[in-house]
Protein backbone atom coordinates (compact mmCIF):
# COMPACT_ATOMS: atom_id res chain seq x y z
CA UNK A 1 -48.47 -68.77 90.59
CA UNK A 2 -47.29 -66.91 87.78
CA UNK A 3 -44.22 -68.80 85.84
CA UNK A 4 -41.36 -65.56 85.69
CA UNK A 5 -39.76 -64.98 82.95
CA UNK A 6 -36.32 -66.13 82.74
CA UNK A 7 -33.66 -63.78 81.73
CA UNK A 8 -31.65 -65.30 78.43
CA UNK A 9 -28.68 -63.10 77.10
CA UNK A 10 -28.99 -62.07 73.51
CA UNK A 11 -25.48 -61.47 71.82
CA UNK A 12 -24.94 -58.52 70.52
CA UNK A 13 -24.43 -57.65 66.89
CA UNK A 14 -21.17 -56.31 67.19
CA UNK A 15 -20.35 -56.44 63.54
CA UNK A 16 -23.43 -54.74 62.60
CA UNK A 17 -22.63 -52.12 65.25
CA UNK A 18 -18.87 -51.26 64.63
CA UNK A 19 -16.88 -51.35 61.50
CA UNK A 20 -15.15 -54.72 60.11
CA UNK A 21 -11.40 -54.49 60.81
CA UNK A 22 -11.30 -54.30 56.73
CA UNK A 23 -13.53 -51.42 56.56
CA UNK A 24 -11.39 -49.44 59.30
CA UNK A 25 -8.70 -50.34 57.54
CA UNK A 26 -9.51 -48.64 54.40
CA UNK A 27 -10.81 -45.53 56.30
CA UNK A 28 -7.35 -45.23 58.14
CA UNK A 29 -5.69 -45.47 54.81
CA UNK A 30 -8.07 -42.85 53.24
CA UNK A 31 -7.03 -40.66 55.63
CA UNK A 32 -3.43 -41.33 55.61
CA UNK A 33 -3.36 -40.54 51.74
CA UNK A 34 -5.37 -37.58 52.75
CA UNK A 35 -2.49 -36.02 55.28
CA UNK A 36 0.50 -36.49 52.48
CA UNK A 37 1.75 -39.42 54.85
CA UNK A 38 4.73 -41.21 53.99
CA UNK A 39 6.12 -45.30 53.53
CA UNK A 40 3.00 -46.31 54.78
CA UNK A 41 2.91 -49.95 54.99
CA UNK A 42 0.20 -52.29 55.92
CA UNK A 43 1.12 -55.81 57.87
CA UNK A 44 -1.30 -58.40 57.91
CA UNK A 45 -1.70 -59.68 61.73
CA UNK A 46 -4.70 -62.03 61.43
CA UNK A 47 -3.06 -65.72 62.34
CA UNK A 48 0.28 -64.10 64.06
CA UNK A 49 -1.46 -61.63 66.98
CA UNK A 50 -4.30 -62.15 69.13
CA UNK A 51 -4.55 -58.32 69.84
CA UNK A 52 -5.18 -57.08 66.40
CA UNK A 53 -5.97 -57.81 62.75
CA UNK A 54 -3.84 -55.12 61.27
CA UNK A 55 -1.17 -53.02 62.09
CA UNK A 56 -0.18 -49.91 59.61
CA UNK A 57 3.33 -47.98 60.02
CA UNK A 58 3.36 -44.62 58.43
CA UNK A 59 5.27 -41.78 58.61
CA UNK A 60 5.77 -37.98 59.27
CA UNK A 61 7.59 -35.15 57.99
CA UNK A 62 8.11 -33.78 61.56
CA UNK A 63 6.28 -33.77 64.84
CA UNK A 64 3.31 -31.10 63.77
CA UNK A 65 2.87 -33.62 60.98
CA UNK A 66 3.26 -36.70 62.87
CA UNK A 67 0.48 -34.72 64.87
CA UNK A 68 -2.18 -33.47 62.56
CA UNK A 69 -1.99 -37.07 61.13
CA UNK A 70 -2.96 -38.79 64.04
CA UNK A 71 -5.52 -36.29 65.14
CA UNK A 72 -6.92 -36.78 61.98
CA UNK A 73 -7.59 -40.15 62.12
CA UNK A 74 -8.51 -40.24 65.33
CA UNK A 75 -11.11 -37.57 64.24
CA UNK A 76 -12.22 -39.86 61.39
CA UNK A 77 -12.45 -43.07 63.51
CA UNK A 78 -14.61 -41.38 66.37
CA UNK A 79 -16.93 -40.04 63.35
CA UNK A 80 -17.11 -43.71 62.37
CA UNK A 81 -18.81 -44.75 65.77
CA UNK A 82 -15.53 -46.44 66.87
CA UNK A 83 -15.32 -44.79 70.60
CA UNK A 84 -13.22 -47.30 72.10
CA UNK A 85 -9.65 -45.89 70.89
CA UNK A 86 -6.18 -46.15 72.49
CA UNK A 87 -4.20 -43.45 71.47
CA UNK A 88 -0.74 -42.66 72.93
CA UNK A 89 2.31 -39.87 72.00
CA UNK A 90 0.29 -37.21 70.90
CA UNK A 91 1.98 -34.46 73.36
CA UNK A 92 5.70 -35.19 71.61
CA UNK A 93 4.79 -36.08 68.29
CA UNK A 94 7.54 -38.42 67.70
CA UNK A 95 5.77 -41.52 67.55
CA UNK A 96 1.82 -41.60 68.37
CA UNK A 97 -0.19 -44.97 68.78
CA UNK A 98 -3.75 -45.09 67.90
CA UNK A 99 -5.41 -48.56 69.06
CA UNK A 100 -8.50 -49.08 67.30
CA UNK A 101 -8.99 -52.45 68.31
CA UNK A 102 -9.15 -54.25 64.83
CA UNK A 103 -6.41 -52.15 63.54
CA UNK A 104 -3.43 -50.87 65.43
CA UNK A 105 -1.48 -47.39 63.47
CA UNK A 106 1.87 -46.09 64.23
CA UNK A 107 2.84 -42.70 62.90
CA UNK A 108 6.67 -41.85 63.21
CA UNK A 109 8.99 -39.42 62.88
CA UNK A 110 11.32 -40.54 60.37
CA UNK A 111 14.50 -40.90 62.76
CA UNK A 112 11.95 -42.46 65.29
CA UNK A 113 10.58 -44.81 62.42
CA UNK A 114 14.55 -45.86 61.27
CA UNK A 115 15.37 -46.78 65.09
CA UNK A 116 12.59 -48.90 66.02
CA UNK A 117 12.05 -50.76 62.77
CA UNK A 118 8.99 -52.02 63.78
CA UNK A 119 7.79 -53.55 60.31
CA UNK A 120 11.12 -56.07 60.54
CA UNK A 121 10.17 -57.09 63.65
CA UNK A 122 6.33 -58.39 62.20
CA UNK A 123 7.31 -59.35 58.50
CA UNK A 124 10.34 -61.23 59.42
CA UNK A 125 9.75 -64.80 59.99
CA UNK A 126 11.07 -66.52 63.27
CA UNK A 127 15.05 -66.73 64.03
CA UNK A 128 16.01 -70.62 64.80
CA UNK A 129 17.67 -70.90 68.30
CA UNK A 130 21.32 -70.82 68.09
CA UNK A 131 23.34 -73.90 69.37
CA UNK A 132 26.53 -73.12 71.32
């Protein structure tokens, strides 16, 4: 009898295979520049989120610009071997989500942007509980 060969799984390179959150980072940015996008801010997430290393909050002039941004980078991203991407709002163009994974991008409209505020909600620090 024949000993069989056991089956072992190998892990997978995934850093070899997809982009370092750093590196999509700066390829997101690129492009940003690239489309004349506005206020674009970059938030640090590593330590505070689980979901993502980065989160970037740009703006648009108006919804065909909030549009050809984020079709853009999407564009860029898929060129960059990064297939798994999230992307939601791209039929209004007011605010469109692109989920990369490492790095999560929000383009706004700039009314859209003022209302939701998200960068205060991720650079501010914790409230303490109020005591009645």
């Amino acid at each position: 009898m024949t000993p069989r060969a056991r089956k072992t799984s190998t892990p997978v390179a995934v850093s070899e295979a997809l982009p370092r959150a750093d590196e999509t980072l700066k390829l997101i940015l690129s492009r940003l520049d690239d489309m004349k996008a506005e206020e674009t801010i970059t938030i640090d997430l590593r330590g505070k989120s689980a979901f993502s290393d980065y989160m970037v909050v740009t703006t648009g002039r108006a919804n065909r610009h909030v549009g050809a941004i984020a079709e853009n980078v999407v564009k860029a991203l898929k060129e960059a071997g990064i297939k798994k991407l999230h992307v939601e709002g791209l039929p209004n163009c007011d605010w469109v989500l692109i989920d990369s994974g490492d790095v999560v991008l929000h383009v706004f409209r700039p009314e859209v942007r003022e209302f939701y505020n998200l960068e205060r909600l991720w650079t501010q620090g914790p409230a303490p509980a109020k005591t009645l």
